[in-house]
Protein backbone atom coordinates (compact mmCIF):
# COMPACT_ATOMS: atom_id res chain seq x y z
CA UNK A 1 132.28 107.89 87.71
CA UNK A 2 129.74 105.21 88.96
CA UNK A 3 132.02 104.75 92.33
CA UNK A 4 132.24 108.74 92.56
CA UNK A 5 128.53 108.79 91.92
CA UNK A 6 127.43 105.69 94.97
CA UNK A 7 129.83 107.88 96.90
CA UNK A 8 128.05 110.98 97.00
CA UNK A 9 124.63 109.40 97.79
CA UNK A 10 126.23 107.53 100.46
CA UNK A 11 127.22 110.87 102.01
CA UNK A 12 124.10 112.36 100.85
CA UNK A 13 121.96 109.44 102.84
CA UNK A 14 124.11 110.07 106.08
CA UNK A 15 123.88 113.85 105.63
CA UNK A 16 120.24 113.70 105.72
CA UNK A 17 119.71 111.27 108.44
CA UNK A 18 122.08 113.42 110.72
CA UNK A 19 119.98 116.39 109.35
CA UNK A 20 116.69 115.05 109.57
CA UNK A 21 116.91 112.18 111.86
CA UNK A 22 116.45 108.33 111.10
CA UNK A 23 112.96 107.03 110.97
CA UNK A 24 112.27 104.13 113.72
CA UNK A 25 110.19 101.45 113.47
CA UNK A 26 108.05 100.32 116.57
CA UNK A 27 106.76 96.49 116.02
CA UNK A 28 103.72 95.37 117.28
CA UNK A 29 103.17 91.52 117.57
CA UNK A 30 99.77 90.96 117.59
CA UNK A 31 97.18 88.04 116.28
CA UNK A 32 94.50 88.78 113.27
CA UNK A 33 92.07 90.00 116.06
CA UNK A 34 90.23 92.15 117.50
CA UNK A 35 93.34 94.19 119.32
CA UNK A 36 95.12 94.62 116.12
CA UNK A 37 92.48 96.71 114.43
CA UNK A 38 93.32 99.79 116.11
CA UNK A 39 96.93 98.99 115.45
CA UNK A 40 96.29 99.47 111.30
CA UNK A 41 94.87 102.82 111.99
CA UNK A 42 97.21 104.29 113.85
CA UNK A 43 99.41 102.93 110.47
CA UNK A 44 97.48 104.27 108.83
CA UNK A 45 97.44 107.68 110.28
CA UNK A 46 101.14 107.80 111.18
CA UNK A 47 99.83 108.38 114.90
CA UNK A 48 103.38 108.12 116.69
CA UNK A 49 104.76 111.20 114.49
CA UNK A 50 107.14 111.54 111.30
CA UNK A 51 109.93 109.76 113.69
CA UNK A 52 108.16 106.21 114.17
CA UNK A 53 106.92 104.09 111.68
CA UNK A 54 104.71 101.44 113.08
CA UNK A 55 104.71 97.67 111.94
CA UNK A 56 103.00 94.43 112.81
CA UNK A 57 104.65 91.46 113.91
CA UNK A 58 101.71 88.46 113.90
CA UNK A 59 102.00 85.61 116.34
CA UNK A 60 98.95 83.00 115.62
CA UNK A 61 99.55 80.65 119.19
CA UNK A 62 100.62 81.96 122.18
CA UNK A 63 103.64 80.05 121.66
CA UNK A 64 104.76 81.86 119.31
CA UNK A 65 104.19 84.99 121.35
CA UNK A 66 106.12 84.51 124.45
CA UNK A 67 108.90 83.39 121.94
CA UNK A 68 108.17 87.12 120.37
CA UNK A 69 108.93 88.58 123.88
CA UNK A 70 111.40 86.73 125.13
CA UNK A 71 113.45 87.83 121.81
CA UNK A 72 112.38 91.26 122.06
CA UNK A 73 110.97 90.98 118.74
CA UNK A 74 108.48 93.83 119.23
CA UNK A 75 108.43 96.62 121.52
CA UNK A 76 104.33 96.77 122.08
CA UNK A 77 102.07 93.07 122.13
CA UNK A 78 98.42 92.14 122.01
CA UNK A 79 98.61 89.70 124.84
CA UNK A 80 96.05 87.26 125.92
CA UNK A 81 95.38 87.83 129.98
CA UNK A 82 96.62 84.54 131.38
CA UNK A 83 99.84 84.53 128.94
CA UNK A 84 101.13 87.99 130.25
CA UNK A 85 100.98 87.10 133.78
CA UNK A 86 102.68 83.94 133.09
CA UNK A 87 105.33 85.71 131.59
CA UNK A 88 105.61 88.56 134.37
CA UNK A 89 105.33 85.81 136.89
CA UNK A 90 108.34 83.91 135.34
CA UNK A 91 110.91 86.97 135.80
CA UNK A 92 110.07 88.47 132.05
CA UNK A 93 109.35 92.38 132.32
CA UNK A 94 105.97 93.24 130.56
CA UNK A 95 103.67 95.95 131.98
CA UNK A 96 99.92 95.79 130.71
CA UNK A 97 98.82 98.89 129.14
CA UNK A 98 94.98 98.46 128.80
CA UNK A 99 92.19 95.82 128.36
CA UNK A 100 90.36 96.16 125.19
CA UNK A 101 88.91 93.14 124.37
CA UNK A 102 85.99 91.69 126.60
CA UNK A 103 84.19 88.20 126.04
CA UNK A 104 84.49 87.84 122.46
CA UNK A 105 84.47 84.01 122.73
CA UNK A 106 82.05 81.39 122.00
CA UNK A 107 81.36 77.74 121.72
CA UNK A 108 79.89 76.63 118.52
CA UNK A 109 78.74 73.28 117.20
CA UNK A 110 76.61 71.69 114.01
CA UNK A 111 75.79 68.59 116.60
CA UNK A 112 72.04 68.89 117.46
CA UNK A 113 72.47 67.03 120.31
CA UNK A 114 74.83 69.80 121.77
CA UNK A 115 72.69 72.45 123.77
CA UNK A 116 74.96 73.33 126.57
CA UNK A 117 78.26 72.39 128.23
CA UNK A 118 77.29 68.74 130.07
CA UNK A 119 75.98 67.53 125.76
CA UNK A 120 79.47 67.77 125.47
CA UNK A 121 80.29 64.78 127.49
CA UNK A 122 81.85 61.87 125.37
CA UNK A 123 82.61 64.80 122.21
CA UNK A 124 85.69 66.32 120.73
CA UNK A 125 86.21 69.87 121.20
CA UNK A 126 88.20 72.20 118.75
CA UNK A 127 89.99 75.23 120.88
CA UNK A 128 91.84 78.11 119.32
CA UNK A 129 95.06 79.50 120.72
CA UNK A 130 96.57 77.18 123.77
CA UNK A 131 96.77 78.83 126.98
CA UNK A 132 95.10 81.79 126.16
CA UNK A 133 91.81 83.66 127.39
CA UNK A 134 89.14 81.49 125.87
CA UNK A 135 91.08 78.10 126.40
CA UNK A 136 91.59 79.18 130.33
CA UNK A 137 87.58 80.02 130.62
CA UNK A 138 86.65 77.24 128.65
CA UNK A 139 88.36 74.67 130.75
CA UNK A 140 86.64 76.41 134.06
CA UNK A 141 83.24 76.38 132.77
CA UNK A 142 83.49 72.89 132.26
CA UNK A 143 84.89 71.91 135.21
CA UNK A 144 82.02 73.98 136.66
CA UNK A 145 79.49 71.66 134.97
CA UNK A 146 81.81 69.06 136.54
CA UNK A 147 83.59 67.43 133.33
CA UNK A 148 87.09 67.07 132.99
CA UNK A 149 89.68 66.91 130.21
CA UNK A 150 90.39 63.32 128.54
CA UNK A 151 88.08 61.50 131.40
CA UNK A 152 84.63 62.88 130.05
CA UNK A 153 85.65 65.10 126.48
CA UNK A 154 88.73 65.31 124.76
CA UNK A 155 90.72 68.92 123.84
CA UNK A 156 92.09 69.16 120.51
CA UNK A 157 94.62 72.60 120.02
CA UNK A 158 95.74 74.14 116.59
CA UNK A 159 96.46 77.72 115.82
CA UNK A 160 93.52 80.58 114.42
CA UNK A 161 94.35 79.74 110.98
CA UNK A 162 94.09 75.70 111.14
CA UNK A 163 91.06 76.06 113.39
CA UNK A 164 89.55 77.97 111.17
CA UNK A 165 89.78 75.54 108.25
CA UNK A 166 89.32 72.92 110.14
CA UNK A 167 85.57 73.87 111.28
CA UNK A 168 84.51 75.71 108.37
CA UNK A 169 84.91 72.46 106.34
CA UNK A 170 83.53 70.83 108.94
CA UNK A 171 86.03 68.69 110.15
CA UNK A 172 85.20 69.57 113.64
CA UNK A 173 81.71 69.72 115.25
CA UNK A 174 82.13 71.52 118.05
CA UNK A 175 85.09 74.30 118.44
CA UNK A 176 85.56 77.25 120.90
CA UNK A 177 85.97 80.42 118.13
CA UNK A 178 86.99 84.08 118.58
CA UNK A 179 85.40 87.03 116.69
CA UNK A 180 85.78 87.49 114.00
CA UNK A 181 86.00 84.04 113.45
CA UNK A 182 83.27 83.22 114.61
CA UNK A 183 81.19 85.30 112.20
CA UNK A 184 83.06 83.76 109.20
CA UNK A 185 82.46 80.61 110.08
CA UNK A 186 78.71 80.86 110.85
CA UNK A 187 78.67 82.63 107.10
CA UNK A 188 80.75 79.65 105.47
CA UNK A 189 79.04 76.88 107.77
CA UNK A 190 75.31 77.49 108.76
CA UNK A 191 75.24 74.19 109.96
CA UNK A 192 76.78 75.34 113.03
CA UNK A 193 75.38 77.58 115.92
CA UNK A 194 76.30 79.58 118.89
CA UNK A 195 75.55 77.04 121.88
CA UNK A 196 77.33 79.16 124.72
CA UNK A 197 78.51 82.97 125.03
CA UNK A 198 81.40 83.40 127.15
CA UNK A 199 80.08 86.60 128.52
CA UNK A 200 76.68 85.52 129.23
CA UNK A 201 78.31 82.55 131.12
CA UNK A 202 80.92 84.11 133.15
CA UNK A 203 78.51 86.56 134.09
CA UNK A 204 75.66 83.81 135.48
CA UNK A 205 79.05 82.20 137.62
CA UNK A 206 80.38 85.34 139.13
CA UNK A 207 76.41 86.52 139.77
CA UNK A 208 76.49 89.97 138.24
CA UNK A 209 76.69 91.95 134.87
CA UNK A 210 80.50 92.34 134.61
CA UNK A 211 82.17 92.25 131.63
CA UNK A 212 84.85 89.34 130.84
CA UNK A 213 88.17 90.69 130.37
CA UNK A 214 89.47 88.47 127.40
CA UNK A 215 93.27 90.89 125.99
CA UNK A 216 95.17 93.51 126.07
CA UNK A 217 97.96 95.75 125.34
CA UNK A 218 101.28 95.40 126.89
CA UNK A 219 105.08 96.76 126.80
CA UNK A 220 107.98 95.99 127.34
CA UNK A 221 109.14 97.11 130.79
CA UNK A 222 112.54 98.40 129.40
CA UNK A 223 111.04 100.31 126.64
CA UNK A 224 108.31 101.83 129.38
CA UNK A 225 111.53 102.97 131.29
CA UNK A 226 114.03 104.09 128.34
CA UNK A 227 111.03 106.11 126.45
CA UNK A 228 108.12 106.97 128.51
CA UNK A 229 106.78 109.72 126.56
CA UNK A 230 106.73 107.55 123.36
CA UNK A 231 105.25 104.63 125.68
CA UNK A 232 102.34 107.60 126.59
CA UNK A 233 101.63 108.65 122.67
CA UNK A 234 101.09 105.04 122.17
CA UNK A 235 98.55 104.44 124.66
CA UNK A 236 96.79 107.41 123.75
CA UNK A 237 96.73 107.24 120.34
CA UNK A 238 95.33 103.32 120.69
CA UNK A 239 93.03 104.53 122.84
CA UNK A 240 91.52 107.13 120.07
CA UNK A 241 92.13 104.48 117.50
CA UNK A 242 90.22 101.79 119.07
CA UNK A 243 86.89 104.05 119.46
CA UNK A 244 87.50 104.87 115.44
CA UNK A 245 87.28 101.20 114.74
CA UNK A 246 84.03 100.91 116.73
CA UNK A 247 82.38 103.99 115.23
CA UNK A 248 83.86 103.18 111.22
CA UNK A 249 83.20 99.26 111.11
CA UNK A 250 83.34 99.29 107.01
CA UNK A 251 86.44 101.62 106.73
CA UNK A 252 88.48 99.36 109.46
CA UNK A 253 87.68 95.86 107.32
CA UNK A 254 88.42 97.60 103.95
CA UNK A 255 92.02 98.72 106.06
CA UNK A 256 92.29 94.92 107.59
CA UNK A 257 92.08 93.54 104.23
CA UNK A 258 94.90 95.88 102.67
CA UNK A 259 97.22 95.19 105.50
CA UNK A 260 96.61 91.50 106.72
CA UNK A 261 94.99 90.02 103.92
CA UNK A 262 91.52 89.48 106.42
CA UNK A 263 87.95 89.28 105.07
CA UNK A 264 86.73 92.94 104.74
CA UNK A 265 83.17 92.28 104.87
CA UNK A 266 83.48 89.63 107.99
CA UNK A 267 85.39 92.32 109.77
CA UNK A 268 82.52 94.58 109.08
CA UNK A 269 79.77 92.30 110.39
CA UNK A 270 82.22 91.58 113.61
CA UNK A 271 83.08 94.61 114.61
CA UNK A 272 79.66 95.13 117.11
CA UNK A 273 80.35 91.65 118.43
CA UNK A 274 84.27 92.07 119.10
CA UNK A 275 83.74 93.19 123.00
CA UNK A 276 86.00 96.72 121.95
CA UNK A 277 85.99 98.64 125.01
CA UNK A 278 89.19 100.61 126.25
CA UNK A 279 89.80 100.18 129.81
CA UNK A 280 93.19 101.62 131.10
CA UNK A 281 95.62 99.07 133.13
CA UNK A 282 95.58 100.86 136.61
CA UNK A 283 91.58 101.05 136.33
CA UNK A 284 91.18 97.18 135.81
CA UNK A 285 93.52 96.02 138.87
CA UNK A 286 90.10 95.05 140.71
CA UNK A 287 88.38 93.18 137.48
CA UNK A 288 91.90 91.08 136.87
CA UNK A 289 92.58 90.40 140.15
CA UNK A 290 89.10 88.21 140.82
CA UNK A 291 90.15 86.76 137.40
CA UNK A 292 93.19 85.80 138.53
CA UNK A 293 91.62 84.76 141.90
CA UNK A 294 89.40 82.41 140.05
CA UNK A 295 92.16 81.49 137.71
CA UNK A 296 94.21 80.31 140.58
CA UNK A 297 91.99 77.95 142.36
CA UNK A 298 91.10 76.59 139.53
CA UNK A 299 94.57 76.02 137.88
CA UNK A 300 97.94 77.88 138.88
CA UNK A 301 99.69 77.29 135.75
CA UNK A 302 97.21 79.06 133.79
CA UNK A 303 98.28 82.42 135.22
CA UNK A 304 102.36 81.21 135.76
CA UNK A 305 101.40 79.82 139.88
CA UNK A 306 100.50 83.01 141.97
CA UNK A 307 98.60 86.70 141.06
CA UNK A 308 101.08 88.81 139.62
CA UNK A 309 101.37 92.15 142.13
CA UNK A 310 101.17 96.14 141.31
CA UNK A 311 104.53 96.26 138.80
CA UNK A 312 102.63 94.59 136.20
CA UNK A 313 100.16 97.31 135.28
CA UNK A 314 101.40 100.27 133.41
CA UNK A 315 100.92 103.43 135.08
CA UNK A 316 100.13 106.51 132.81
């Protein structure tokens, strides 16, 4: 009777797959940032349809994320803007979706002797995620104020979550820090203090008021080819999602707690400082490439040795 009975549900499960059709999960592998918020509510608004479930995959160092791709592990990723042209540049096809994180980064200390870049001369310096946006800028505003790695400061790397514990125990007295990191640190730690905005600084080097273009949203190339249409619904519906988080700051942290376990009132408070703006791929060729420009005469590797060329950006 039992076997009789695990038979029929067996052919009852297949019956109503072939019926209905199987549910497919698209993974997203994204850091507890700023890009993922939009992610949770399209989850939580089933945005792709009744076919596609959506679930997170979370990298916390770049490392960890071009280990993600290289596997295939997710379909869509949050990438930081140096890491996905090193990864297009070494043979890997990604295609960048949108930029929707801008500046975002700062460099905070408790050392009152640290007022600007050049105090930092003869100091240790705590930087979150390796090779990423804010450890590429950070490097090339120092070099700016002419001081270079191991000769005049020393660079120590660990991943969001050690960084994190790190400074806020104060362990660390000076520390580049993301949002919404930032935020909970300066809660847990008012001992330290925002010395230098990233965005205020790139925008006194490059002599104008443009915005610094910090991650994004990319795909992989073979899923942009096999499925374009579900490749479209996803950039639209993070595109709607992203101005929700903006405009419902409480609701979004209360929704980042539930699904990652991240400090609902911290997201809250971050949420104005998070540099949210959606900017589609094909309309940011111009911003990226004087990034990259910059990037590369100031450090090939950075960017994986040359500008990457058109094929990178997604085209809608």
């Amino acid at each position: 009777m039992k076997k009789f009975k695990s038979l029929f549900l067996s052919l009852f499960l297949m019956l109503n797959m072939s019926i209905f059709g199987a549910e497919k999960t698209i993974y997203v592998g994204a850091p507890k940032a700023p890009p993922v918020l939009p992610v949770l509510r399209m989850i939580e608004t089933n945005a792709l349809g009744k076919d596609y479930k959506i679930d997170i995959k979370v990298w916390d160092s770049p490392e960890v994320l071009i280990a993600m791709v290289q596997g295939k592990e997710a379909q869509f990723f949050s990438f930081p803007i140096p890491v996905i042209s090193k990864l297009y540049n070494k043979g890997l096809n990604v295609k960048l979706m949108n930029i929707n994180t801008w500046g975002v980064t700062s460099l905070i200390s408790k050392d009152p002797t640290v007022k600007s870049w050049r105090d930092l001369k003869g100091k240790t310096l705590y930087i979150v995620l390796k090779s990423s946006s804010p450890d590429a800028y950070t490097h090339y505003f120092l070099d700016k104020e002419g001081l270079k790695e191991k000769r005049d400061y020393n660079a120590v790397y660990a991943n969001k979550a050690e960084i994190i514990n790190i400074v806020a125990a104060g362990k660390a007295d000076n520390a580049i820090m993301i949002e919404p990191d930032t935020t909970a640190i300066l809660a847990k730690n008012p001992n330290f203090k925002i010395i230098v905005n990233f965005e205020e600084e790139w925008q006194k080097y490059k002599g104008d008021k443009s915005a610094i273009p910090t991650a994004g949203i990319g795909v992989l190339g073979e899923v942009a080819e096999k499925d374009p249409e579900l490749v479209k619904k996803f950039y639209e519906e993070y595109a709607k999602a992203l101005q929700w988080v903006k405009e419902n700051p409480e609701e979004i942290g209360k929704l980042a707690k539930e699904k990652l376990g991240m400090d609902a009132e911290i997201i809250k408070k971050s949420v104005p400082k998070m540099g949210l703006n959606f900017v589609a791929a094909k309309d940011v060729k111009k911003i990226l490439g004087e990034y990259y420009k910059i990037m590369l005469g100031y450090n090939p590797k950075i960017i994986g040795g040359k500008i990457p060329d058109e094929n990178l950006y997604f085209n809608k």
